[in-house]
Protein backbone atom coordinates (compact mmCIF):
# COMPACT_ATOMS: atom_id res chain seq x y z
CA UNK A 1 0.00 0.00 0.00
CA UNK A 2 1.46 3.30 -1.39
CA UNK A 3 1.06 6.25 1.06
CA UNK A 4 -1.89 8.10 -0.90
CA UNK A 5 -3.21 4.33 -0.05
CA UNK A 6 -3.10 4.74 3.27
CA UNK A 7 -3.90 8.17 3.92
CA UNK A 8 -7.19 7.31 1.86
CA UNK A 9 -7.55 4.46 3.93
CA UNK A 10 -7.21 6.21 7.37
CA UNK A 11 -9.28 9.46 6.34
CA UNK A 12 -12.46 6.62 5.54
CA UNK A 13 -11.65 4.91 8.78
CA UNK A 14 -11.59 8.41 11.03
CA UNK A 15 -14.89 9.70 9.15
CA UNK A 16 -16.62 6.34 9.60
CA UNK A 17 -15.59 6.82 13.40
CA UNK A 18 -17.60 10.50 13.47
CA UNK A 19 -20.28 8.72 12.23
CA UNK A 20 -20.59 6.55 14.94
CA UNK A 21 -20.19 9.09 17.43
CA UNK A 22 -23.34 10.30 18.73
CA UNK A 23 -22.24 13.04 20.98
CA UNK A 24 -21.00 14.49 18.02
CA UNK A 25 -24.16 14.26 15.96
CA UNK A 26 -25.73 15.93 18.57
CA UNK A 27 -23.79 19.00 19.12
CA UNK A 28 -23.07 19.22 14.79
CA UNK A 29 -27.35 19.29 15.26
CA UNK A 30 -26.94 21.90 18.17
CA UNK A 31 -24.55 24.07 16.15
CA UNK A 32 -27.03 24.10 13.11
CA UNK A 33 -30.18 25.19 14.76
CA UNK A 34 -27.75 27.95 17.15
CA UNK A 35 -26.53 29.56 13.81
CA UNK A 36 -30.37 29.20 11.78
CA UNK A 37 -31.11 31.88 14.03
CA UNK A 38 -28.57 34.11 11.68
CA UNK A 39 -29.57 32.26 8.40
CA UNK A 40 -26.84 31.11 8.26
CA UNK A 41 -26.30 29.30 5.14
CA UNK A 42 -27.74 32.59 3.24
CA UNK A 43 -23.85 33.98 4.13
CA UNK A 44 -22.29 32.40 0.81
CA UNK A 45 -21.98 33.09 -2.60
CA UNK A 46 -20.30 31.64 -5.26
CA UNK A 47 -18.83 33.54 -8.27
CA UNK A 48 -20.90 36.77 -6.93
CA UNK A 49 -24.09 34.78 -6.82
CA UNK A 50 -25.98 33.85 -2.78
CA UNK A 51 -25.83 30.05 -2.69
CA UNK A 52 -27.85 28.88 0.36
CA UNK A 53 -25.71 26.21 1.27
CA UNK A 54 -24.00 24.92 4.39
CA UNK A 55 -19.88 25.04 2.85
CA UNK A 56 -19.14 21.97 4.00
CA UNK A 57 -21.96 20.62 1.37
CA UNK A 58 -20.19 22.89 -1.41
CA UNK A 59 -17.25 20.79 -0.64
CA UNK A 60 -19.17 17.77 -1.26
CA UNK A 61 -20.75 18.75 -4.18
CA UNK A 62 -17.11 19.47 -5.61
CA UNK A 63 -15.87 16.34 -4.81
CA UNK A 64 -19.07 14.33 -6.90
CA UNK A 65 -18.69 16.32 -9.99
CA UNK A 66 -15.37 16.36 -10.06
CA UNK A 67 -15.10 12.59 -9.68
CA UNK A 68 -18.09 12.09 -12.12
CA UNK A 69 -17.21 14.31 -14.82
CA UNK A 70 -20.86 14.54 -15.64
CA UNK A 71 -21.93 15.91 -19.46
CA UNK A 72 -25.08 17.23 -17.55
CA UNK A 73 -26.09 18.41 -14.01
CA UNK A 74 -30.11 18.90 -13.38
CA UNK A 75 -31.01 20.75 -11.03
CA UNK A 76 -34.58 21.64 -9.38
CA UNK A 77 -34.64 24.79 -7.70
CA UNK A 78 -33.18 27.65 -8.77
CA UNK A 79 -33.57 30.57 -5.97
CA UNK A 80 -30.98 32.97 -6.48
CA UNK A 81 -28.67 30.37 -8.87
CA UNK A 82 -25.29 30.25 -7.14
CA UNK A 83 -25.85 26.45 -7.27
CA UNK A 84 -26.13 26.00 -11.11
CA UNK A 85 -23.74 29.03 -11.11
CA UNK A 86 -21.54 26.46 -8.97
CA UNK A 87 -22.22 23.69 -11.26
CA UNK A 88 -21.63 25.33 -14.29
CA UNK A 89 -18.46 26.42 -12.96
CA UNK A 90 -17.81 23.12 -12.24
CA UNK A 91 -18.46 22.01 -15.80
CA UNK A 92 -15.89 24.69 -17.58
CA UNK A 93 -13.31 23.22 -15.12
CA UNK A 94 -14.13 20.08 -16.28
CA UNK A 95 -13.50 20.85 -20.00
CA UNK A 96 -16.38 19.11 -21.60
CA UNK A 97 -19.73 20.02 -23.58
CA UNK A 98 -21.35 19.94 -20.32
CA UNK A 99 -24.64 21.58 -19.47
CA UNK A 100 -26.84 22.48 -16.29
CA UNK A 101 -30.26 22.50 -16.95
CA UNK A 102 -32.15 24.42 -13.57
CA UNK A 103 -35.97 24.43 -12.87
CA UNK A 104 -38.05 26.77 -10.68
CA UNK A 105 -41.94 27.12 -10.76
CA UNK A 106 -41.11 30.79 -10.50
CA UNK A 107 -37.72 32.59 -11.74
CA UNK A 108 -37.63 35.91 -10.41
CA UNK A 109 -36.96 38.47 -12.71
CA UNK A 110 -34.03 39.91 -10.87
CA UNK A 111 -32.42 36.96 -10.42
CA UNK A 112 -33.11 35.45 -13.80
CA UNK A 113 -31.39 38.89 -15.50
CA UNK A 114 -28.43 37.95 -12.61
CA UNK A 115 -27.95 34.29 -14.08
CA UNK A 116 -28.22 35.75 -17.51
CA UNK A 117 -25.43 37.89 -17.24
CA UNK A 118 -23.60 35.80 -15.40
CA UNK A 119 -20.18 34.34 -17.52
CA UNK A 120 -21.36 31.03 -16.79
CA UNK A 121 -24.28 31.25 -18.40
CA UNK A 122 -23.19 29.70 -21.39
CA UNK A 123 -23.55 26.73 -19.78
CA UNK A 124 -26.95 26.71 -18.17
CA UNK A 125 -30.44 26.58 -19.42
CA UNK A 126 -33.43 27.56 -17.32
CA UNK A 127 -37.03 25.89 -17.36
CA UNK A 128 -39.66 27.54 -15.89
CA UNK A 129 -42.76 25.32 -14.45
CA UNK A 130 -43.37 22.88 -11.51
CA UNK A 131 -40.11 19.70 -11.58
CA UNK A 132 -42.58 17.07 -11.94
CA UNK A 133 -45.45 18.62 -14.65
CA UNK A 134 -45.00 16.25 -17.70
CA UNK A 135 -44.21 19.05 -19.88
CA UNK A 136 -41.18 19.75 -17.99
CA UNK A 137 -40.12 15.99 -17.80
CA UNK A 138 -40.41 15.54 -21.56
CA UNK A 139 -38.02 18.83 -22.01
CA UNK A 140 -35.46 16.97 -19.72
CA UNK A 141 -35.48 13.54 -21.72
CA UNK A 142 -35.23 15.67 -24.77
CA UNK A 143 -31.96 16.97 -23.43
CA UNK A 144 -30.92 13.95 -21.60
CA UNK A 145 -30.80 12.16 -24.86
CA UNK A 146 -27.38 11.56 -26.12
CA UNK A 147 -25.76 12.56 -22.70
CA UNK A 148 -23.18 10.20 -21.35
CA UNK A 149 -23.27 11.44 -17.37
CA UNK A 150 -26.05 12.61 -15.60
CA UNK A 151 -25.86 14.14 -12.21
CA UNK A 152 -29.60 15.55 -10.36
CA UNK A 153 -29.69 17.33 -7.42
CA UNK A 154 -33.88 17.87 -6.25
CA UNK A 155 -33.61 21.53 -4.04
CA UNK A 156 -37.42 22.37 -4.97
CA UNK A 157 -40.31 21.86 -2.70
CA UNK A 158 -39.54 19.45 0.25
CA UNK A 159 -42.46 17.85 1.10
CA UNK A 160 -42.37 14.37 1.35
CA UNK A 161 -44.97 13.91 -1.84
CA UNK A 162 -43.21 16.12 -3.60
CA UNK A 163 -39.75 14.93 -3.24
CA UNK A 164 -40.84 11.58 -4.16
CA UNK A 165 -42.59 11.98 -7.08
CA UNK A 166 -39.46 13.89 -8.06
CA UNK A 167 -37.09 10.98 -6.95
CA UNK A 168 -39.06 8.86 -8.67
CA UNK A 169 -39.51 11.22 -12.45
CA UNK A 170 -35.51 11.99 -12.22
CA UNK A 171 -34.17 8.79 -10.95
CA UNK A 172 -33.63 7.16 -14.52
CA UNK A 173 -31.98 10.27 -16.04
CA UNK A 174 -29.17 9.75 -13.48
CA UNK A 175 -26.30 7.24 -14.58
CA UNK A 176 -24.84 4.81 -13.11
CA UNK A 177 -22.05 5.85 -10.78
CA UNK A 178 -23.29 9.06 -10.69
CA UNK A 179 -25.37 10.67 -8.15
CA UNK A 180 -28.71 11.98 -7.25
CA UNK A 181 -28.44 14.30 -4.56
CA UNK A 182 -31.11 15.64 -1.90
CA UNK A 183 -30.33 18.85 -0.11
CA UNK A 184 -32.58 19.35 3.23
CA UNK A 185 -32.98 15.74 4.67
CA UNK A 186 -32.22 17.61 7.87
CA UNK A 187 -35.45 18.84 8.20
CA UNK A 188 -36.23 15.19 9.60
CA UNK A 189 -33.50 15.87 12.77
CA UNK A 190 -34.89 19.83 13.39
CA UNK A 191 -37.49 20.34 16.39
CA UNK A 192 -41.11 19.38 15.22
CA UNK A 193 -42.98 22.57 13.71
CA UNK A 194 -39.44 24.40 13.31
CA UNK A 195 -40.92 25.22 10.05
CA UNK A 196 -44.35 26.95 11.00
CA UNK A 197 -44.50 28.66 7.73
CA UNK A 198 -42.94 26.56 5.28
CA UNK A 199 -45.38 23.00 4.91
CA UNK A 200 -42.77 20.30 5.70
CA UNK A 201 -42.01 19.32 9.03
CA UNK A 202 -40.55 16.14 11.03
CA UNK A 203 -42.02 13.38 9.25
CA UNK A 204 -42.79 15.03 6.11
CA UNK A 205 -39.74 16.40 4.11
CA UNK A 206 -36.74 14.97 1.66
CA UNK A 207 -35.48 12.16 4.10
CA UNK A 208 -39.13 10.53 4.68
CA UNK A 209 -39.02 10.55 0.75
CA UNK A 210 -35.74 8.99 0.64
CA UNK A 211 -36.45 6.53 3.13
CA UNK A 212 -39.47 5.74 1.10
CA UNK A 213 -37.58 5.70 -1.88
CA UNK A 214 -34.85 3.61 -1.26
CA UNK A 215 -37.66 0.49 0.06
CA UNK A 216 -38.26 -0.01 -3.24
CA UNK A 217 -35.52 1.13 -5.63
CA UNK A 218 -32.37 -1.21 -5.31
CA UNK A 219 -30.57 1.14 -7.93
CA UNK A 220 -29.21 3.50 -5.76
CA UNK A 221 -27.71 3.64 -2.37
CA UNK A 222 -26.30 6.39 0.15
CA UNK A 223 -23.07 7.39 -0.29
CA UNK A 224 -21.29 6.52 2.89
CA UNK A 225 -17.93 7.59 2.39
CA UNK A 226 -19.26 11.57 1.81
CA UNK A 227 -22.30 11.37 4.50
CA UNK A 228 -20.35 9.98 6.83
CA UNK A 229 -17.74 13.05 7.46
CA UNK A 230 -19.76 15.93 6.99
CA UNK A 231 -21.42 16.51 10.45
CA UNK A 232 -22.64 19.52 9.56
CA UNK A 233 -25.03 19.55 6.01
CA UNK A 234 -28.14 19.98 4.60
CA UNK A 235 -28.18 16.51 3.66
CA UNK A 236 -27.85 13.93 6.23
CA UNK A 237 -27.60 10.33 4.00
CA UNK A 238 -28.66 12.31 1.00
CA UNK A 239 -25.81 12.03 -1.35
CA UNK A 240 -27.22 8.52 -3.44
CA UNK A 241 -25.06 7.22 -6.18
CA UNK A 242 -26.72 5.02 -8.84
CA UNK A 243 -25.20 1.46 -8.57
CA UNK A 244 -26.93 -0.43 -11.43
């Protein structure tokens, strides 16, 4: 074993050992709801654009594409688009022909001019409509067809309906050993009715889908070696990677 070898090996056995620690999970848990109060994640932006994303799941994100290489990164949810801004970025780096196709039921004019300024755009098309009105999905397969990698990360609505009809309408456009990603499975490990305003809640949000999900789909399964040594995300066992 070369020494890359077995500084890979020992950085999967220590992040394996934070998983197991529950004391930890607790206070990463603690620390998140302690700095919600400040919005936290709204601090960020990438390339000049607010991306509403813990860091250490930016990281994360960095590391899939990256190792991927996908030719095409869906995305549903757009918001203020530093994460297709991210992805696209992600994409020139790359070097290929990829794309980033986002969706929002409602682009905002302000930040839709933003995007459209934006460098990156070159690399990004926008659909505007709900993720899972057929419409929509027959625009994606249209532009799925003929790509080699496909990467999805589902940031829309997170109720547990929702999600899952989404899991279940994006799930074959994702290749295999790629990933489908699913931002906001913490809502499950928040206080009950944290979210007065918003209509998900403990019991109904991304990781009751997933759990759902994943009952019946054998095609995908969570990511262990990225879940396991984030502590602090959006997306507690919600980085999947298609395995057949």
């Amino acid at each position: 074993m070369d020494k890359h070898q077995e500084f890979t090996q020992q950085r999967s056995i220590d992040a394996q050992r934070m998983a197991e620690d529950l004391q930890l999970r607790e206070k990463s848990l603690e620390w998140m709801l302690h700095a919600d109060k400040y919005k936290y994640t709204y601090n960020y932006t990438w390339l000049g654009r607010p991306i509403i994303k813990f860091p250490n799941d930016i990281v994360a994100m960095q590391e899939i594409v990256w190792r991927v290489k996908p030719d095409l990164i869906i995305e549903t949810g757009i918001a203020h688009g530093g994460s297709i801004i991210f992805s696209a970025s992600m994409l020139e780096i790359i070097g290929n022909n990829g794309l980033v196709v986002g969706i929002d039921v409602d682009i905002r004019e302000h930040n839709r001019k933003a995007i459209e300024s934006h460098s990156m755009y070159k690399r990004i098309k926008m659909i505007e409509g709900s993720s899972t009105e057929s419409h929509v999905i027959e625009q994606i397969s249209e532009i799925v067809y003929n790509r080699k990698r496909v990467m999805v990360f589902l940031d829309s609505l997170h109720t547990h309906d929702h999600v899952l009809t989404e899991m279940n309408l994006y799930a074959p456009f994702v290749t295999v050993g790629s990933y489908m990603v699913l931002p906001d499975t913490f809502v499950e490990f928040f206080p009950n009715n944290y979210y007065r305003d918003r209509p998900w809640d403990v019991g109904n949000n991304p990781y009751t889908a997933m759990l759902e999900f994943m009952e019946s789909n054998d095609c995908f399964s969570i990511d262990t070696e990225i879940v396991n040594k984030l502590c602090i995300t959006e997306a507690f066992d919600g980085y999947l990677k298609k395995v057949k």
